[in-house]
Protein backbone atom coordinates (compact mmCIF):
# COMPACT_ATOMS: atom_id res chain seq x y z
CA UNK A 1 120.94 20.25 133.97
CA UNK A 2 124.93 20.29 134.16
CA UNK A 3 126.62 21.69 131.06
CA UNK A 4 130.11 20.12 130.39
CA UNK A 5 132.80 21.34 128.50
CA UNK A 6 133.40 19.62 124.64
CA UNK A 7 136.60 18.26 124.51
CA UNK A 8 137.95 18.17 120.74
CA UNK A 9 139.95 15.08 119.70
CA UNK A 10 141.78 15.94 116.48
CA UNK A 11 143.12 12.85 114.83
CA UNK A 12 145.62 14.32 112.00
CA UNK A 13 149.09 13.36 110.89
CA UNK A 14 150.15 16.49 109.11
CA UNK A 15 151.66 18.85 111.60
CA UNK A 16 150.39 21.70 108.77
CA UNK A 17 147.02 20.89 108.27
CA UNK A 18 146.98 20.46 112.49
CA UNK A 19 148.04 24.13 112.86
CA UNK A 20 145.50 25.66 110.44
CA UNK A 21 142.59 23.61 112.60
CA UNK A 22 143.90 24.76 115.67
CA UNK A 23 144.23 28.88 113.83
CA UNK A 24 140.31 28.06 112.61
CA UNK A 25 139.22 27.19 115.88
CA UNK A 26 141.35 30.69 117.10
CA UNK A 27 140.02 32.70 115.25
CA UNK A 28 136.60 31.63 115.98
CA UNK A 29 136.83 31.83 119.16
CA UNK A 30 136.61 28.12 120.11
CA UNK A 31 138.33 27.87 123.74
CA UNK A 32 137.35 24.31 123.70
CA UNK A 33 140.32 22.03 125.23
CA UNK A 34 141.97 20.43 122.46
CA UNK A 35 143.78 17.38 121.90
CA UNK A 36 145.66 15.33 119.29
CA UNK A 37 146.46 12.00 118.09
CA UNK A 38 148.48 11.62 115.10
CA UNK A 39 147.18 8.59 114.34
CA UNK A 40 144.01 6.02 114.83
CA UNK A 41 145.39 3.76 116.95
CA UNK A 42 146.93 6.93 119.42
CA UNK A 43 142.76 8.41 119.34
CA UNK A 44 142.13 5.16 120.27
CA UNK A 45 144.46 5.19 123.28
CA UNK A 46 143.50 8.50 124.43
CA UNK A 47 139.68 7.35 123.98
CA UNK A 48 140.43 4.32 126.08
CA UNK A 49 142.81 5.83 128.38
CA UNK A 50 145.39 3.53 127.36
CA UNK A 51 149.12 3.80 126.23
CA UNK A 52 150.35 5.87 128.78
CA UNK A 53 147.47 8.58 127.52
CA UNK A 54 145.03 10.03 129.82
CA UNK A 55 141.19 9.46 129.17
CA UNK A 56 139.24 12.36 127.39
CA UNK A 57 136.08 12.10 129.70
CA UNK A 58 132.65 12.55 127.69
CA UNK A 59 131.53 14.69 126.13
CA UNK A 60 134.05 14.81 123.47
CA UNK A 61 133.78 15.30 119.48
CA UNK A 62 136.62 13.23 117.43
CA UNK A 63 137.52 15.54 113.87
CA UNK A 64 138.93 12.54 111.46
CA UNK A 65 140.68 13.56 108.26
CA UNK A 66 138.97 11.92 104.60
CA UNK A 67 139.48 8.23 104.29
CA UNK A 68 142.92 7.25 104.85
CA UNK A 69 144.26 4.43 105.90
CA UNK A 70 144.41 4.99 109.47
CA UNK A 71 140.98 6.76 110.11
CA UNK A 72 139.46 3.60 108.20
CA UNK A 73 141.01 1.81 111.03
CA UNK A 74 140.06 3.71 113.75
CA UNK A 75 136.00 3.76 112.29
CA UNK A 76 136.37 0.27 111.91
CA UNK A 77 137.50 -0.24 115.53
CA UNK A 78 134.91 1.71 117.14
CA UNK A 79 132.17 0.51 115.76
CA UNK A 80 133.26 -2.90 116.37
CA UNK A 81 133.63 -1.62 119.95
């Protein structure tokens, strides 16, 4: 069985609550690659491989913050997918 690396898809809009993820995942110990949208419709992109973003290839886990406006949109949009 091949083991792949977990890429982390962090979809947040607040440049402060970004950092304290990304010092969480330090100070854990998490070398996982990490990338961010600041938005759904940019995770979306980057899912897709679309708007000038490269693809994040499988496996990946996608952290969405509570239920605002834009992470409603991007559930909605990939479960319609």
């Amino acid at each position: 069985m091949s083991s792949k690396t977990v890429t982390f898809l962090i979809v947040e809009d607040d440049i402060v609550d970004l950092k304290a993820l990304q010092r969480a995942f330090e100070k854990v110990k998490v070398a996982n690659p990490i990338r961010h949208a600041r938005d759904g419709i940019e995770a979306l992109d980057i899912l897709r491989g679309t708007g000038g973003h490269e693809k994040i290839d499988f496996p990946y886990v996608v952290l969405l913050e509570g239920a605002s406006k834009n992470s409603l949109f991007f559930r909605g949009r990939l479960e319609s997918a």
